[in-house]
Protein backbone atom coordinates (compact mmCIF):
# COMPACT_ATOMS: atom_id res chain seq x y z
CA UNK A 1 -3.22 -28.00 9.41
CA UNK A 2 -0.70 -25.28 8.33
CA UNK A 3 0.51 -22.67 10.42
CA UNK A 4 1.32 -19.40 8.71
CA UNK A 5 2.75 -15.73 9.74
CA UNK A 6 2.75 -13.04 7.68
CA UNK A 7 4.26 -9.83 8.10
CA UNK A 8 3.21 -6.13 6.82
CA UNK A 9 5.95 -3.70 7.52
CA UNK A 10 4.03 -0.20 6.65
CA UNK A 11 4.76 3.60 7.43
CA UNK A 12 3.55 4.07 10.96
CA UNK A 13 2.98 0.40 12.14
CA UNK A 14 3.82 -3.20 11.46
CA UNK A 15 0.91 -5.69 11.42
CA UNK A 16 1.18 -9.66 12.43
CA UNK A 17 -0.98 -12.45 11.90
CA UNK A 18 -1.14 -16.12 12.49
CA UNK A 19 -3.11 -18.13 11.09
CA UNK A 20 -4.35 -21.80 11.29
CA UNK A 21 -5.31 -22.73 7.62
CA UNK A 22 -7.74 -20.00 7.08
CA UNK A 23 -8.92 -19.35 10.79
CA UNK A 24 -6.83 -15.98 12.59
CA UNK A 25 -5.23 -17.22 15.63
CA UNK A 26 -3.62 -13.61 15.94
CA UNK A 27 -4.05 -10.27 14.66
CA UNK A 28 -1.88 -7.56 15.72
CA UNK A 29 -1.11 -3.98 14.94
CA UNK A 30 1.87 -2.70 16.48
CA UNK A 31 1.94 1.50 15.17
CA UNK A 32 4.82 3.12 15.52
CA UNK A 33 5.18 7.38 16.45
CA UNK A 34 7.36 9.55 14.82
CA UNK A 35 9.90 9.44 17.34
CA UNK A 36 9.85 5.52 17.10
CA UNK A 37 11.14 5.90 13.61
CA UNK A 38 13.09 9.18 13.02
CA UNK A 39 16.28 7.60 14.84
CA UNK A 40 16.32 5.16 12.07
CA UNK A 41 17.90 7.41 8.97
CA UNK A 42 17.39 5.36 6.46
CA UNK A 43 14.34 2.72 6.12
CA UNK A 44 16.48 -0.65 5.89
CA UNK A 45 17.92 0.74 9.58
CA UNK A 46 14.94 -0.53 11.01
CA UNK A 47 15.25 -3.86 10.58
CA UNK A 48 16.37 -5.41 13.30
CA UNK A 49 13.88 -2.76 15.48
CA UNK A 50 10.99 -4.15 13.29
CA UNK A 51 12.18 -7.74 13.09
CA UNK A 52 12.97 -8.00 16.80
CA UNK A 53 8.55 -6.14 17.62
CA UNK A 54 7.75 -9.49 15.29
CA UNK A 55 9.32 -12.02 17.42
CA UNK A 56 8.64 -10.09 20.78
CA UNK A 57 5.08 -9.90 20.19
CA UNK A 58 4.55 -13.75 19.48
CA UNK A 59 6.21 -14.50 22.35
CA UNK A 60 4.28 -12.18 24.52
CA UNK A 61 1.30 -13.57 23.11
CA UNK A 62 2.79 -17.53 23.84
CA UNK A 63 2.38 -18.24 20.27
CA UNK A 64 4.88 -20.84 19.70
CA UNK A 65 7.43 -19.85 17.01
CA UNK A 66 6.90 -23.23 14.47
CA UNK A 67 5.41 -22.48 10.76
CA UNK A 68 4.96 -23.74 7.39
CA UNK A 69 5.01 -20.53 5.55
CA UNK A 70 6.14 -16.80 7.06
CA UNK A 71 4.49 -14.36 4.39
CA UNK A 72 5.94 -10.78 3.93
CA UNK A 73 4.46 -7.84 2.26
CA UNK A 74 6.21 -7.22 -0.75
CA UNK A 75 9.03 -4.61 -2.06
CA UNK A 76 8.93 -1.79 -3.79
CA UNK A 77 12.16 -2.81 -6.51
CA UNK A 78 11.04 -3.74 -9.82
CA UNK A 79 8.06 -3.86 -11.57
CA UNK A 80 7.10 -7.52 -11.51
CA UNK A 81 3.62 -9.49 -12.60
CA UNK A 82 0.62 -10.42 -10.30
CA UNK A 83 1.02 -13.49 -7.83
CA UNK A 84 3.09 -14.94 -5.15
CA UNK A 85 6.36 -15.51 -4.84
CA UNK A 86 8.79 -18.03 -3.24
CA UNK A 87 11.21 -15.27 -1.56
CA UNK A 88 15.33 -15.66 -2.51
CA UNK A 89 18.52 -14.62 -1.85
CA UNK A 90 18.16 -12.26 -5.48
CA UNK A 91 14.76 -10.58 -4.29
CA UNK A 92 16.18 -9.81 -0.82
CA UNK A 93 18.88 -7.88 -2.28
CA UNK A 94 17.02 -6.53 -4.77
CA UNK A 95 14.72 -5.02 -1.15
CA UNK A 96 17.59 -4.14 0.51
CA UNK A 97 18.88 -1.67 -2.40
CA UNK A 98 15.19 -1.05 -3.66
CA UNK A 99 15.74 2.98 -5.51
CA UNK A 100 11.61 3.24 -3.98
CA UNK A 101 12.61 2.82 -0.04
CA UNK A 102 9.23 2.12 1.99
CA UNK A 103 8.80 0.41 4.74
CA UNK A 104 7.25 -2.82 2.96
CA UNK A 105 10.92 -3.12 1.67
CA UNK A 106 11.55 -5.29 4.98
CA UNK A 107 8.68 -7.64 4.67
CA UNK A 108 10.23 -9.71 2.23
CA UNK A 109 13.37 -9.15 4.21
CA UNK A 110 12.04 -10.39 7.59
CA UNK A 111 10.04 -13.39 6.07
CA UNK A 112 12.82 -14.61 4.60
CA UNK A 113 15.20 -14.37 7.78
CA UNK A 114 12.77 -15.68 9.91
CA UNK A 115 12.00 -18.46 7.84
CA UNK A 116 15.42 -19.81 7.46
CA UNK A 117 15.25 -20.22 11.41
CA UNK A 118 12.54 -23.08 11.54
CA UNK A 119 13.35 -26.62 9.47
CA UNK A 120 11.38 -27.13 6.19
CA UNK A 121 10.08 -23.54 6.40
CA UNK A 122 9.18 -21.65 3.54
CA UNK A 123 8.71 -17.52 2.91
CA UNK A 124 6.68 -15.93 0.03
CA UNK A 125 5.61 -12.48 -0.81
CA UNK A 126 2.68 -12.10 -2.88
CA UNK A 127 1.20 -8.80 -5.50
CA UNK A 128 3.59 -6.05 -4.23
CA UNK A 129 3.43 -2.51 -4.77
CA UNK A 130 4.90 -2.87 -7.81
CA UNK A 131 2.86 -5.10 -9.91
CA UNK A 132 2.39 -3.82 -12.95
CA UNK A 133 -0.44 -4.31 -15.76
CA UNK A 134 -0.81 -0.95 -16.94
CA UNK A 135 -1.83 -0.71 -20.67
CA UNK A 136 1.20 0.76 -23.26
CA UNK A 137 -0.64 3.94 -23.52
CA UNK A 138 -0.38 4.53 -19.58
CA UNK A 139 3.30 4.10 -19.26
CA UNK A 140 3.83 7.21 -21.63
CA UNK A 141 4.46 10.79 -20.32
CA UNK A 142 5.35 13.76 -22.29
CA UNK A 143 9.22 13.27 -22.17
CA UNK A 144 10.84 10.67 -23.81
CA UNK A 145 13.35 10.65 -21.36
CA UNK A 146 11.09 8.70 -18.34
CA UNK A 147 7.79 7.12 -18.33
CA UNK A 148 5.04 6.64 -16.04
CA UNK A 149 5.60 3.63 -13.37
CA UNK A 150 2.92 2.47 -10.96
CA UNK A 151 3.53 1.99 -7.26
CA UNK A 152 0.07 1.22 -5.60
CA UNK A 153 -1.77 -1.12 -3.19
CA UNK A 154 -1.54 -4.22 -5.11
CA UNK A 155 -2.65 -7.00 -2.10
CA UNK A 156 -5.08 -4.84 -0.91
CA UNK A 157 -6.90 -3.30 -3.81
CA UNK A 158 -6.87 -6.87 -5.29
CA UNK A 159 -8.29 -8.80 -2.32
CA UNK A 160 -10.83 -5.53 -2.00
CA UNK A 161 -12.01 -6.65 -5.58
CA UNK A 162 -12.43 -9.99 -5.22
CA UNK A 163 -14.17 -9.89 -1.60
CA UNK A 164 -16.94 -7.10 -3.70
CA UNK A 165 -17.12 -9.79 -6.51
CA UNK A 166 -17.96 -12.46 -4.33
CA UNK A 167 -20.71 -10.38 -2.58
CA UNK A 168 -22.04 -9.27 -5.43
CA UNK A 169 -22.00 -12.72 -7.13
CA UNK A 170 -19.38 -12.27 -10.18
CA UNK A 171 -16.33 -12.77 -10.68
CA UNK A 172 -13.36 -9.68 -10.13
CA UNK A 173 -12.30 -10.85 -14.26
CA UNK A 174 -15.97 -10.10 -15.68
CA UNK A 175 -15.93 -6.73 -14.02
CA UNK A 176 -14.72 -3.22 -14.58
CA UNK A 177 -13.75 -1.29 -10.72
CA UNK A 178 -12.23 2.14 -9.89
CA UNK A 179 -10.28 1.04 -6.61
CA UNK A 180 -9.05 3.98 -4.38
CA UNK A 181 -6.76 3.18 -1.08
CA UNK A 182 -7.15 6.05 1.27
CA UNK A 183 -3.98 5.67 3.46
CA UNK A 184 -0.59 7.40 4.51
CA UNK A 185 -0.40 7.79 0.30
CA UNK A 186 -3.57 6.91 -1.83
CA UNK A 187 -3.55 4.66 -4.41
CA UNK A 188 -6.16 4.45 -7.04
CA UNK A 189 -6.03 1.81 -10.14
CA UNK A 190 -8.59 1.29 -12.82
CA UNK A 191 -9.27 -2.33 -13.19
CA UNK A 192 -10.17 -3.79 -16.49
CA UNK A 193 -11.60 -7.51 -16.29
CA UNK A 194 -8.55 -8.69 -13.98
CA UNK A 195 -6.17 -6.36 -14.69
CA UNK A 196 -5.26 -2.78 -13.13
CA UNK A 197 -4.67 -1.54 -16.66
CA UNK A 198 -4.01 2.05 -15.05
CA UNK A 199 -2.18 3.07 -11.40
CA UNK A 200 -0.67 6.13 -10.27
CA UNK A 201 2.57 6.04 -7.88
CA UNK A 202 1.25 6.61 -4.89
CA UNK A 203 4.69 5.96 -3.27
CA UNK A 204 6.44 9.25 -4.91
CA UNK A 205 5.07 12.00 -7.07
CA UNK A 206 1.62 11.45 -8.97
CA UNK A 207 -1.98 11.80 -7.80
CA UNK A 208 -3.39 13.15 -4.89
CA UNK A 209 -1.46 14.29 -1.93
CA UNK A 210 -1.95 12.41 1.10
CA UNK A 211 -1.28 12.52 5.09
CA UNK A 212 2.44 11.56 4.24
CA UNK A 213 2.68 11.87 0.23
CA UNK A 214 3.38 15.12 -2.34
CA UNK A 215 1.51 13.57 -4.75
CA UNK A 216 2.18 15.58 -8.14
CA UNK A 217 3.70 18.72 -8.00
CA UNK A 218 4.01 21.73 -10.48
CA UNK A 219 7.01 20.64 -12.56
CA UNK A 220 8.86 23.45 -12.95
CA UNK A 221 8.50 24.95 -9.70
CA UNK A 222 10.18 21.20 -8.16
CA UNK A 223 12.99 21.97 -10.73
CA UNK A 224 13.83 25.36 -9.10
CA UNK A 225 13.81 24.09 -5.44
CA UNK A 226 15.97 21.06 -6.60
CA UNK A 227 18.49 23.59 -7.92
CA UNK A 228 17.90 26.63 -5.06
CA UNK A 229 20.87 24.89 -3.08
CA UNK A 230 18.35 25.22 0.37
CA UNK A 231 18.00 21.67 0.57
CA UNK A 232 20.12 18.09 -0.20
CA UNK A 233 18.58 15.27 -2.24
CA UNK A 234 17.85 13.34 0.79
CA UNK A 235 15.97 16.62 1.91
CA UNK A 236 14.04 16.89 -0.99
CA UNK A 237 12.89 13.39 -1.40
CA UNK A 238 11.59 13.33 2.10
CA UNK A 239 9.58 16.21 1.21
CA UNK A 240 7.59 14.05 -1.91
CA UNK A 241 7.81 10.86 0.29
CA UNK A 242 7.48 10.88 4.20
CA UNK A 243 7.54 14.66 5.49
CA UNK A 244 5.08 15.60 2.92
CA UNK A 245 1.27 16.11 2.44
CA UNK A 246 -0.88 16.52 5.54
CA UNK A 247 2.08 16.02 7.79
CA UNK A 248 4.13 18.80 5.76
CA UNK A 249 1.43 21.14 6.47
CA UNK A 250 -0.48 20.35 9.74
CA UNK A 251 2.66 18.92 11.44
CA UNK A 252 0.76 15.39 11.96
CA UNK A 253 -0.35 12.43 9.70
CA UNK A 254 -2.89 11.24 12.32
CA UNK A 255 -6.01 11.95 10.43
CA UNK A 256 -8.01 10.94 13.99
CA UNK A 257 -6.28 14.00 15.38
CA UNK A 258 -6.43 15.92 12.37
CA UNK A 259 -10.53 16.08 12.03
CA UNK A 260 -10.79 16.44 15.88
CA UNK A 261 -9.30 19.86 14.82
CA UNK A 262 -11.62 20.43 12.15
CA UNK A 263 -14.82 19.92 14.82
CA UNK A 264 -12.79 22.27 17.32
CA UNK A 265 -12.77 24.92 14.22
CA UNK A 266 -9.72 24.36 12.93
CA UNK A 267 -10.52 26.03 9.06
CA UNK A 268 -6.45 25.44 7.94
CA UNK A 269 -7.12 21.69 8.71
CA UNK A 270 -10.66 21.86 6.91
CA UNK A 271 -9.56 23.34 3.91
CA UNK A 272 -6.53 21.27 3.87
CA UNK A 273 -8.47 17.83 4.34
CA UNK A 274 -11.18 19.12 2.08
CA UNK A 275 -8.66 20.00 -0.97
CA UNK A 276 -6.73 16.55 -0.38
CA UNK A 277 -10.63 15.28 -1.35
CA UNK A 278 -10.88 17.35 -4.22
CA UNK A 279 -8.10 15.95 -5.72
CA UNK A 280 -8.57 12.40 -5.14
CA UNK A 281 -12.10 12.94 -6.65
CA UNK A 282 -10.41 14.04 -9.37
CA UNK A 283 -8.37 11.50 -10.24
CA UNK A 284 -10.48 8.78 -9.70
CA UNK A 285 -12.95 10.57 -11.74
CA UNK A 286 -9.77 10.85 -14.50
CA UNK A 287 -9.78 6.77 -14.41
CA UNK A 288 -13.58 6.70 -15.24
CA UNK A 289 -12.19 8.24 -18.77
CA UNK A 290 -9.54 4.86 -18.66
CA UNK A 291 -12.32 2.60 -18.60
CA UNK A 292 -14.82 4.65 -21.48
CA UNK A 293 -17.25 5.33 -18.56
CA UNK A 294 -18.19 1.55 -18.59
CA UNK A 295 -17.98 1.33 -14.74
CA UNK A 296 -19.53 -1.54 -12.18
CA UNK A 297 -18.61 0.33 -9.18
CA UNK A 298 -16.33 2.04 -7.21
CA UNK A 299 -14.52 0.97 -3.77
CA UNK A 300 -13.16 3.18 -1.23
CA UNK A 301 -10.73 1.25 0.84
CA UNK A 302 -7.19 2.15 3.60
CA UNK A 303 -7.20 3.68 6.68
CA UNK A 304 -9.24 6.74 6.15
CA UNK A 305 -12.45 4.96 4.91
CA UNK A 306 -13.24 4.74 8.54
CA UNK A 307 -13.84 8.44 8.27
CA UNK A 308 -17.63 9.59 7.34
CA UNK A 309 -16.25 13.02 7.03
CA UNK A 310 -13.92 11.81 4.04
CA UNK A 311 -15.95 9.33 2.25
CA UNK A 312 -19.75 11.54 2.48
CA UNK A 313 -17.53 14.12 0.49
CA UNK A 314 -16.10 11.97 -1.96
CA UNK A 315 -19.70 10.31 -2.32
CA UNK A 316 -20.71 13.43 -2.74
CA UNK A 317 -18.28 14.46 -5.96
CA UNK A 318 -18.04 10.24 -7.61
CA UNK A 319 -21.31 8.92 -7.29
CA UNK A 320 -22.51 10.11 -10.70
CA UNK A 321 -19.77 7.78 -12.23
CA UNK A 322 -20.95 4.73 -10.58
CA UNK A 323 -22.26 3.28 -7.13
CA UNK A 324 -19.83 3.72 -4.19
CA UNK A 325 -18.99 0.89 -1.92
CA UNK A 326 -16.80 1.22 1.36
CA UNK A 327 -14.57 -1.46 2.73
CA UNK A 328 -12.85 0.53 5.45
CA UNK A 329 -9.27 -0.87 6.72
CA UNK A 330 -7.80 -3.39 4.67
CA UNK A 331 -7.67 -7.30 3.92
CA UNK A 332 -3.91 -7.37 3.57
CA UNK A 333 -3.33 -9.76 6.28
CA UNK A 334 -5.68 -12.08 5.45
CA UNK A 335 -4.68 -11.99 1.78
CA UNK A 336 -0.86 -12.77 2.51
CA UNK A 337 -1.71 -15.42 4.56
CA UNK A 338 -4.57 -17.00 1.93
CA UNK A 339 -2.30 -16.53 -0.78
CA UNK A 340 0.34 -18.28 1.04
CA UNK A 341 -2.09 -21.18 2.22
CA UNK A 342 -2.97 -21.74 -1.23
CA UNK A 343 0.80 -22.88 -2.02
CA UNK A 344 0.80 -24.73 0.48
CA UNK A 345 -1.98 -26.82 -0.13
CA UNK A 346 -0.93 -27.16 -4.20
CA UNK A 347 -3.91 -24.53 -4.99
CA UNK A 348 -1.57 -22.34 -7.18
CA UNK A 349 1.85 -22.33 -7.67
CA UNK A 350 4.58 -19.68 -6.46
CA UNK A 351 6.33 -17.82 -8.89
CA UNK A 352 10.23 -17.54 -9.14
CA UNK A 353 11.41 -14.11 -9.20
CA UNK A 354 14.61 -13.50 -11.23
């Protein structure tokens, strides 16, 4: 039997599992407030806090602290292809001065720490934000001096695609998918027989805005504020990234407390929630042009799937593209830890990263 823990450091909470092969021993989801976090000024400061909730927790729960694999969710610092990796000394530098900071940054980070504790040990991360497939013509903008990148929900969008394929009888290669993750940012990939040939960053500046994220933003007008002198980089960032979106505008990214204001009346918050639908109907509706129209389905994953009052509406505006499926939440932690078990039992092989 192997014993496995994996890790998912994310904006407001960090999630544990343990599991036994492939049965869940533990499942855990330990969400962090505002005020939790906004001592920490930069990301990598909360470390230790986030490393130290990890090790609490399995003790509270008298889970003995002896594994064969600790899995992390994976960085945000280069792009990098599909799969899992063996985590090194390179990749947890590479997290620590990652030029994305999120939260996911310290998965790798804590995985690998942790694992060096316990003999024999070994600590993988596996399809990180940053895997990218897109085709040639996606990474092209209209100025020569950047191009597009793609920061999205890799493990979860991917294990999302395969669980549908199974139900459905096919395989996640033979099919074409629109995936959209509905969470603190919102992700949504066009996937092309295997491959996400098309992602926006849902991390900092494209797509829709989110509970925490910008999303894209009138160009010029972002120039002027940079150069206004009212605000520092740091500022300014945090207003794409973190302190944007819902949160920027309602004060709170707790979309629970955010539609209990829309039934109390709240018409700010309504019109708010129903133009951050608007847009991400339109730009999953922009991927159904990626794929030529040729679509199998669509899947509405994250967080905020759990809410009827978000997904009716964005039924309501994609359905004539394809049929909509909902897998509310997300599989991440049972993907880390699968992906790990399947190393360990010789079922794939990790990648190096260099």
């Amino acid at each position: 039997m192997h014993r496995i823990l994996a890790i998912n450091p994310g904006s407001t909470s960090t999630k544990i599992a343990v599991y036994e092969n492939e049965k869940p021993v533990l499942l855990r989801n330990i969400v962090h407030t505002l005020e939790d976090l906004e001592r920490f000024p930069k990301i990598s400061d909360q470390y230790d806090y986030r490393k130290r909730l990890v090790t609490d927790e399995l003790r509270r729960m008298d889970i003995p602290f002896d594994f064969d694999a600790i899995i992390g969710r994976g960085h945000l610092a280069k792009p990098v292809a599909g799969g899992v990796y063996e985590i090194n000394e390179l990749m947890v530098e590479d997290a620590k001065g990652a030029l994305h900071q999120h939260a996911c940054d310290l998965g790798c980070i804590i995985a690998f720490e942790l694992a060096k504790e316990l003999p024999e040990c070994r600590s993988f991360t596996a399809d990180p934000g940053v895997v990218d497939e897109l085709c040639d013509e996606a990474r092209i903008c209209g100025s020569p001096l950047m191009q597009r990148i793609c920061i999205w929900h890799a493990l979860n969008q991917r294990a999302i695609a395969h669980r549908f394929a199974a139900e459905t009888g096919r395989r996640y290669e033979d099919l074409n998918l629109i995936i959209c993750h509905l969470g603190g940012g919102i992700s949504i990939a066009a996937h092309c027989h295997g491959r996400a040939i098309d992602a926006n960053n849902a991390l900092d500046g494209e797509g829709p805005f989110s509970p925490e994220r910008a999303g894209s933003l009138p160009a010029a007008d972002l120039i002027r504020l940079c150069f206004s002198g009212k605000y520092t980089e740091d500022q300014l960032l945090k207003r794409v990234a973190g302190q944007a979106g819902l949160i920027a505008h309602l004060g709170t990214n707790d979309m629970r407390t955010i539609l209990q204001r829309i039934e109390e009346g709240d018409k700010h918050a309504e019109l708010l929630v129903n133009a951050m639908i608007y847009h991400t109907a339109k730009n999953i509706a922009a991927e159904g042009a990626v794929l030529c129209g040729d679509i199998d389905a669509i899947l509405l994953t994250g967080g905020m799937a759990r809410a009827d009052y978000i997904t009716h509406r964005l039924r309501k505006r994609i359905s004539f593209l394809a049929p909509v499926f909902c897998y509310p939440g997300e599989d991440e932690m049972q993907a880390l830890a699968l992906n790990a078990l399947d190393v360990l039992k010789g079922k794939r092989e990790a990648k190096q990263y260099e």
